[in-house]
PDB file of N, CA and C in Angstrom:
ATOM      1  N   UNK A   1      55.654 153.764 138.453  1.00  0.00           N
ATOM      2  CA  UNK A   1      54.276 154.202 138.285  1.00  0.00           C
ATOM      3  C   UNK A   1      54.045 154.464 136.802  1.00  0.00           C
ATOM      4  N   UNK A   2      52.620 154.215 136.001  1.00  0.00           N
ATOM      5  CA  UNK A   2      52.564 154.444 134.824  1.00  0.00           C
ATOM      6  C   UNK A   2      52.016 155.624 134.330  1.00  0.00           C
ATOM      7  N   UNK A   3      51.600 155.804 133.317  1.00  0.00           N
ATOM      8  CA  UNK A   3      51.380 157.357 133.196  1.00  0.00           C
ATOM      9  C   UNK A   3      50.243 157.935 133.423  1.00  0.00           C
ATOM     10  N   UNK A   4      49.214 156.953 133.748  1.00  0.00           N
ATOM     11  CA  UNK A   4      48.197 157.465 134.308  1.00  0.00           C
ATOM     12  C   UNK A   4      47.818 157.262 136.048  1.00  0.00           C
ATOM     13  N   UNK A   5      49.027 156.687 136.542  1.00  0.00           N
ATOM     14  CA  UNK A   5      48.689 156.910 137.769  1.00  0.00           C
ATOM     15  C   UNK A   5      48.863 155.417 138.509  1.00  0.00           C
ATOM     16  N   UNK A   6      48.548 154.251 137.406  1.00  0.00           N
ATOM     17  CA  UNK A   6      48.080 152.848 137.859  1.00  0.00           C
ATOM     18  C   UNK A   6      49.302 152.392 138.485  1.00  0.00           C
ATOM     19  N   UNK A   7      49.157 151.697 139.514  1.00  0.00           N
ATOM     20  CA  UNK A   7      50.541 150.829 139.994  1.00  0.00           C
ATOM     21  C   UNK A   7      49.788 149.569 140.392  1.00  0.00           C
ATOM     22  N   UNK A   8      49.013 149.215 140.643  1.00  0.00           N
ATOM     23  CA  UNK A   8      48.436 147.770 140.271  1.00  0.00           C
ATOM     24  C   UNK A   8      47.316 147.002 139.069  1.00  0.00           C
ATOM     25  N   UNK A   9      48.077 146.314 138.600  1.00  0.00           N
ATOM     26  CA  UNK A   9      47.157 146.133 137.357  1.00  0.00           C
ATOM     27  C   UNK A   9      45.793 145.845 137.563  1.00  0.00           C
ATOM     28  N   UNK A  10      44.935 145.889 136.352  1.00  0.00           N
ATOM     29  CA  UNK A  10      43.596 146.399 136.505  1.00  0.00           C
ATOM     30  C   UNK A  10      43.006 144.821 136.664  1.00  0.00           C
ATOM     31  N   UNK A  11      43.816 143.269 135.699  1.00  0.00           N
ATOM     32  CA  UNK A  11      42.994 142.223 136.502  1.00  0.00           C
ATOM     33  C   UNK A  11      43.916 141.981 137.955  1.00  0.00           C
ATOM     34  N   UNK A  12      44.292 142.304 138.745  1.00  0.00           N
ATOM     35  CA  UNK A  12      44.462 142.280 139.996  1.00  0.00           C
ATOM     36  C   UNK A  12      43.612 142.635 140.616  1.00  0.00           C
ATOM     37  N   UNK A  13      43.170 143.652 139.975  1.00  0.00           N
ATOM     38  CA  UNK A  13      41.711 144.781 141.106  1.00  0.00           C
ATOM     39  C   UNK A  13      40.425 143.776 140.626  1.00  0.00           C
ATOM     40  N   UNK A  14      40.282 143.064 139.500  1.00  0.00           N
ATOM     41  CA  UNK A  14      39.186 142.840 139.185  1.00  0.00           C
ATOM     42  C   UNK A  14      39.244 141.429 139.615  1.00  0.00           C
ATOM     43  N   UNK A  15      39.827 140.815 139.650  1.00  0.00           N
ATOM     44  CA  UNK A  15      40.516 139.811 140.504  1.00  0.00           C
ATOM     45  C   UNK A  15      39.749 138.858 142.230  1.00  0.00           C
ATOM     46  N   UNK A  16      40.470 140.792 142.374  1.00  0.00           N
ATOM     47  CA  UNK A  16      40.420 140.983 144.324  1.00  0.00           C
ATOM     48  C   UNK A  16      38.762 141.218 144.379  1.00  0.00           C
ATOM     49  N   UNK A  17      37.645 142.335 143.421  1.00  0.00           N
ATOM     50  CA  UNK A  17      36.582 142.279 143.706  1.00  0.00           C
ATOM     51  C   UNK A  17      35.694 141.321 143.412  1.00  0.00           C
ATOM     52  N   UNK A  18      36.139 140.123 142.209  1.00  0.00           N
ATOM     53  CA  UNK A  18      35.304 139.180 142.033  1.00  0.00           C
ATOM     54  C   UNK A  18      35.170 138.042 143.430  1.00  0.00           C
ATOM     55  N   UNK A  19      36.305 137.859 144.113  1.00  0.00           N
ATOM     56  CA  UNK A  19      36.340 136.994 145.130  1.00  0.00           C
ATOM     57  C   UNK A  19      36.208 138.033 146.302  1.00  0.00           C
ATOM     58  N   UNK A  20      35.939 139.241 146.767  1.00  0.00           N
ATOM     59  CA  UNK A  20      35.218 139.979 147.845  1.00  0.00           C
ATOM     60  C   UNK A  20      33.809 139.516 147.763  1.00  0.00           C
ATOM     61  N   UNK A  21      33.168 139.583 146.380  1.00  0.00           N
ATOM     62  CA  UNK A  21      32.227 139.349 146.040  1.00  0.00           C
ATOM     63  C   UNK A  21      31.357 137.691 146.744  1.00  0.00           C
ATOM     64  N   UNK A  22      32.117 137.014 146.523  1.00  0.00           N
ATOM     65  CA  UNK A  22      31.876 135.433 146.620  1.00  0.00           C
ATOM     66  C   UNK A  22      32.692 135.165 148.239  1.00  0.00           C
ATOM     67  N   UNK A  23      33.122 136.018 148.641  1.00  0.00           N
ATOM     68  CA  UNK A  23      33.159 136.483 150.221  1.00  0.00           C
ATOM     69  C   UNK A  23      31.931 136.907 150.996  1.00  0.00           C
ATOM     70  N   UNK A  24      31.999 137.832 150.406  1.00  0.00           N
ATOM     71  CA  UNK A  24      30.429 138.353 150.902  1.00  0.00           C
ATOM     72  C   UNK A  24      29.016 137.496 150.658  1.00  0.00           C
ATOM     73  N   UNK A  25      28.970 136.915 149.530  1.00  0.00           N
ATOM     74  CA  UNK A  25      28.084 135.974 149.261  1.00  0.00           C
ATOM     75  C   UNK A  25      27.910 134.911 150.385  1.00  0.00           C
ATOM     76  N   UNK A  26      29.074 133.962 150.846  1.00  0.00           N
ATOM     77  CA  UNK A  26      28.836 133.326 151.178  1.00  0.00           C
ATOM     78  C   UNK A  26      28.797 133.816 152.344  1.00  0.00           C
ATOM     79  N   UNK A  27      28.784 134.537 153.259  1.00  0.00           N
ATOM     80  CA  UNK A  27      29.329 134.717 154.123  1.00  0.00           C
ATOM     81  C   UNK A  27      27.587 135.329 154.566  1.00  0.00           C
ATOM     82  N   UNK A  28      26.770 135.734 153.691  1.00  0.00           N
ATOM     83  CA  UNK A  28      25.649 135.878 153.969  1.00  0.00           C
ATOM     84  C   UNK A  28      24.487 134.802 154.016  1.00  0.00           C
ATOM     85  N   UNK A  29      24.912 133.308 153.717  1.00  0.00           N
ATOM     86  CA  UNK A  29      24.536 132.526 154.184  1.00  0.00           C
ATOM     87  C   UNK A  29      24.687 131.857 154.946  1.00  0.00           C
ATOM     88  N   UNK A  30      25.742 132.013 156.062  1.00  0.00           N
ATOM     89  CA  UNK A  30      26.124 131.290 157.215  1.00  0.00           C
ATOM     90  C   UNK A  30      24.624 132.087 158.021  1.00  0.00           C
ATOM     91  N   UNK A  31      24.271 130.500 158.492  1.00  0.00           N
ATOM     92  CA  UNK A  31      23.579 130.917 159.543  1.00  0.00           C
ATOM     93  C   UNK A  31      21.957 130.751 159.159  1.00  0.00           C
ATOM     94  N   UNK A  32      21.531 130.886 157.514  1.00  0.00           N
ATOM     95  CA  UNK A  32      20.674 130.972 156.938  1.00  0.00           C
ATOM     96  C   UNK A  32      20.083 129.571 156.574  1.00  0.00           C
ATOM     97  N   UNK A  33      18.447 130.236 156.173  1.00  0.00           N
ATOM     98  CA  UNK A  33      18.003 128.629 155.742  1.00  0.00           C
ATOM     99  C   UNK A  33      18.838 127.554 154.473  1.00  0.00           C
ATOM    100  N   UNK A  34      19.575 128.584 153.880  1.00  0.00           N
ATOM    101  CA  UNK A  34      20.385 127.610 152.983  1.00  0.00           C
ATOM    102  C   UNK A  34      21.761 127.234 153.500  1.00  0.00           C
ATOM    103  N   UNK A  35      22.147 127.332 154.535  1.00  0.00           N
ATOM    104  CA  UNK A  35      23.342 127.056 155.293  1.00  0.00           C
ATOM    105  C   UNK A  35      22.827 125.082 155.807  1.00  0.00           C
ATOM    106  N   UNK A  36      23.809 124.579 154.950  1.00  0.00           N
ATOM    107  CA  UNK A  36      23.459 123.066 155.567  1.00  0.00           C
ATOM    108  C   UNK A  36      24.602 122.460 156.380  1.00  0.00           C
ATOM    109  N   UNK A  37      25.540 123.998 156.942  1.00  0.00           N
ATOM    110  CA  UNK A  37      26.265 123.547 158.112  1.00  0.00           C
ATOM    111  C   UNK A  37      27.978 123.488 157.275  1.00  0.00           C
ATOM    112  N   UNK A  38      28.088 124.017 155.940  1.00  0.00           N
ATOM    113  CA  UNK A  38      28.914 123.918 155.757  1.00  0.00           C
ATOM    114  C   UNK A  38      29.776 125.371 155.371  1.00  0.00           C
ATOM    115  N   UNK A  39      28.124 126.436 155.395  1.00  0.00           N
ATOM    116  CA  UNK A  39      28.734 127.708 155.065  1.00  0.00           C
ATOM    117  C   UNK A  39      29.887 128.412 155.356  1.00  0.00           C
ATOM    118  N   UNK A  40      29.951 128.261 157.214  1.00  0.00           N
ATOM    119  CA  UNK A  40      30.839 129.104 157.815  1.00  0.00           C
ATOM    120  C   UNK A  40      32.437 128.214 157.685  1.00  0.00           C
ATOM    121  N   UNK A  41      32.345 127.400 156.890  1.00  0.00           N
ATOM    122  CA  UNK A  41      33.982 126.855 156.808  1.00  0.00           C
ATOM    123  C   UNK A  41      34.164 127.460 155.259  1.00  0.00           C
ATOM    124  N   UNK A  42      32.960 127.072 154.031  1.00  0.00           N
ATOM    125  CA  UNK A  42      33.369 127.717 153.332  1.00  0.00           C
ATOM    126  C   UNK A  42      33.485 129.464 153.184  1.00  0.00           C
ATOM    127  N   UNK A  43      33.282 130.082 154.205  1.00  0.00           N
ATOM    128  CA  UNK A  43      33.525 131.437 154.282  1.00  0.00           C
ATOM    129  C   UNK A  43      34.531 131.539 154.603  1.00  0.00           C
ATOM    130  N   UNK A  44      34.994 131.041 155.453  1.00  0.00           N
ATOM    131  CA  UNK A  44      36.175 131.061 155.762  1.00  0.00           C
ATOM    132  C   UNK A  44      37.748 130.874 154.833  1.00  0.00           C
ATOM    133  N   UNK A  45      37.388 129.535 153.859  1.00  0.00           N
ATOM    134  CA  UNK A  45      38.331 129.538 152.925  1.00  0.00           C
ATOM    135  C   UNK A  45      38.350 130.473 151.594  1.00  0.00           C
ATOM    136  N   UNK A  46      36.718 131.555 151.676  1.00  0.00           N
ATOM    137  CA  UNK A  46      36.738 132.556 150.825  1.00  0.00           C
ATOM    138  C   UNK A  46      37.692 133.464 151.211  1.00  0.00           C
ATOM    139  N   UNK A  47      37.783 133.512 152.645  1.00  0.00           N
ATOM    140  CA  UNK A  47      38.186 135.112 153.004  1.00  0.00           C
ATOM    141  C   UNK A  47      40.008 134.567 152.981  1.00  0.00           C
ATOM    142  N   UNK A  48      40.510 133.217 153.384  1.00  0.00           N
ATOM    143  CA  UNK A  48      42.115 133.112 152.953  1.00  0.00           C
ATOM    144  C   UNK A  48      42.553 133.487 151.687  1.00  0.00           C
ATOM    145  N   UNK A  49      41.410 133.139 151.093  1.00  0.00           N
ATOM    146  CA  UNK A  49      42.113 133.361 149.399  1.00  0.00           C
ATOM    147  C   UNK A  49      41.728 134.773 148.961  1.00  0.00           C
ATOM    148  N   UNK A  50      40.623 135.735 149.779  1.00  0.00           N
ATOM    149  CA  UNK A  50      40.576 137.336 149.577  1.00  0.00           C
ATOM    150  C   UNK A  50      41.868 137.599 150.054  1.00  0.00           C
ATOM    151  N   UNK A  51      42.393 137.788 151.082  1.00  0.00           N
ATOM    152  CA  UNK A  51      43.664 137.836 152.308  1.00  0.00           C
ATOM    153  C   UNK A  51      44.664 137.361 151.113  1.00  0.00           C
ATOM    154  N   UNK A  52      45.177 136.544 150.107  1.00  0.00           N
ATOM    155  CA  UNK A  52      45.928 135.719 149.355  1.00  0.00           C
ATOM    156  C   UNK A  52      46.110 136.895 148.307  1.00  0.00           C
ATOM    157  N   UNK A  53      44.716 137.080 147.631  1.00  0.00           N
ATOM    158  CA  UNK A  53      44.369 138.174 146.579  1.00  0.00           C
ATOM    159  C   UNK A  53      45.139 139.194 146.788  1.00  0.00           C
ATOM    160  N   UNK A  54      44.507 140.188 147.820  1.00  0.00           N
ATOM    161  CA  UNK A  54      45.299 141.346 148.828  1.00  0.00           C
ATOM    162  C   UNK A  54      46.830 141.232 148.812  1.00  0.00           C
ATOM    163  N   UNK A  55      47.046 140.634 149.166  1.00  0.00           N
ATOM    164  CA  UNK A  55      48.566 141.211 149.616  1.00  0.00           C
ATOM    165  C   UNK A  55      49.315 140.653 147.629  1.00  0.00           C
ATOM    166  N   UNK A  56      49.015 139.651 146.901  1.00  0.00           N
ATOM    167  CA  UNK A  56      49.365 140.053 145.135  1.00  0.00           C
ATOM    168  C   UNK A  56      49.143 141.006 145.115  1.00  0.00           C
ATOM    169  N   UNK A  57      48.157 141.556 145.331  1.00  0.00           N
ATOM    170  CA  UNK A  57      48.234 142.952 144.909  1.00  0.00           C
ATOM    171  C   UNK A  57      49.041 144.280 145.482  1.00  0.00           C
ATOM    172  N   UNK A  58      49.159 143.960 146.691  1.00  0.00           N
ATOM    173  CA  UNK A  58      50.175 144.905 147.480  1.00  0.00           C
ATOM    174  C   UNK A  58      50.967 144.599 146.955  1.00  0.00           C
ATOM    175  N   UNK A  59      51.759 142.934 146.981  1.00  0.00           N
ATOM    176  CA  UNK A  59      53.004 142.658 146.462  1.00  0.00           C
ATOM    177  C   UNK A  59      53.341 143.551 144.677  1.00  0.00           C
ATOM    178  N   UNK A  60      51.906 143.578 143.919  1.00  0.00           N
ATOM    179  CA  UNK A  60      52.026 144.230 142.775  1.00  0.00           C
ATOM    180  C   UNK A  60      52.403 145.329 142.977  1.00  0.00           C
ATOM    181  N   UNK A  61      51.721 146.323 143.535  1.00  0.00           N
ATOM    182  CA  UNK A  61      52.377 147.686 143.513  1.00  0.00           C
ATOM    183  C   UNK A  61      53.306 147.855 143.761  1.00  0.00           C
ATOM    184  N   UNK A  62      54.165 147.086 144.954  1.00  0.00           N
ATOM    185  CA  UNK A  62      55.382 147.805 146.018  1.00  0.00           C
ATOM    186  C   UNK A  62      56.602 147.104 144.548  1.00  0.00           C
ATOM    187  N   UNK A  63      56.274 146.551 143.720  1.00  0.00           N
ATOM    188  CA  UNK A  63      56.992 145.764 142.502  1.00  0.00           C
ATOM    189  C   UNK A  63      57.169 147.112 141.382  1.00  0.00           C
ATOM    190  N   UNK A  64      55.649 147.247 141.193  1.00  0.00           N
ATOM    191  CA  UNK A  64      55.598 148.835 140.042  1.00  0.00           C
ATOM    192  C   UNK A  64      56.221 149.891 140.714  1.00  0.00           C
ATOM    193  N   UNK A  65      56.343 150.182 141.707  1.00  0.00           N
ATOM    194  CA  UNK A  65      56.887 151.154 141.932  1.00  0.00           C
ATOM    195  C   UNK A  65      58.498 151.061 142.483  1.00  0.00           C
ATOM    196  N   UNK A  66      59.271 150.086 141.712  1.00  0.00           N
ATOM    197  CA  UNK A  66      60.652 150.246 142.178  1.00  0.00           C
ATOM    198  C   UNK A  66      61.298 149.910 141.168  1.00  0.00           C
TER     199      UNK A  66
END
């Protein structure tokens, strides 16, 4: 752990919220008038690579802290 507390680095976190972000984005057009039928697959390959993000970053901490 570092001396202020951090055990996962800060572009990891910024990382994980830029692609929550573009998760959520798309994921609010499934279904919508701009959905031309391809939204809900690309939501889907947003949220593997959020899920991908996530656990680097778990994998980061459980690393800082040993």
């Amino acid at each position: 752990m570092t001396a202020d507390g951090q055990i996962i680095p800060d572009i990891i976190i910024r990382e994980v919220m830029e692609q929550a972000q573009v998760f959520a984005s798309t994921y609010a057009l499934v279904g919508g008038r701009f959905d031309d039928g391809s939204k809900m697959q690309q939501s889907n390959d947003e949220k593997v690579e959020l899920e991908r993000l996530i656990r680097l970053a778990i994998w980061a901490g459980t690393k800082a802290e040993a």
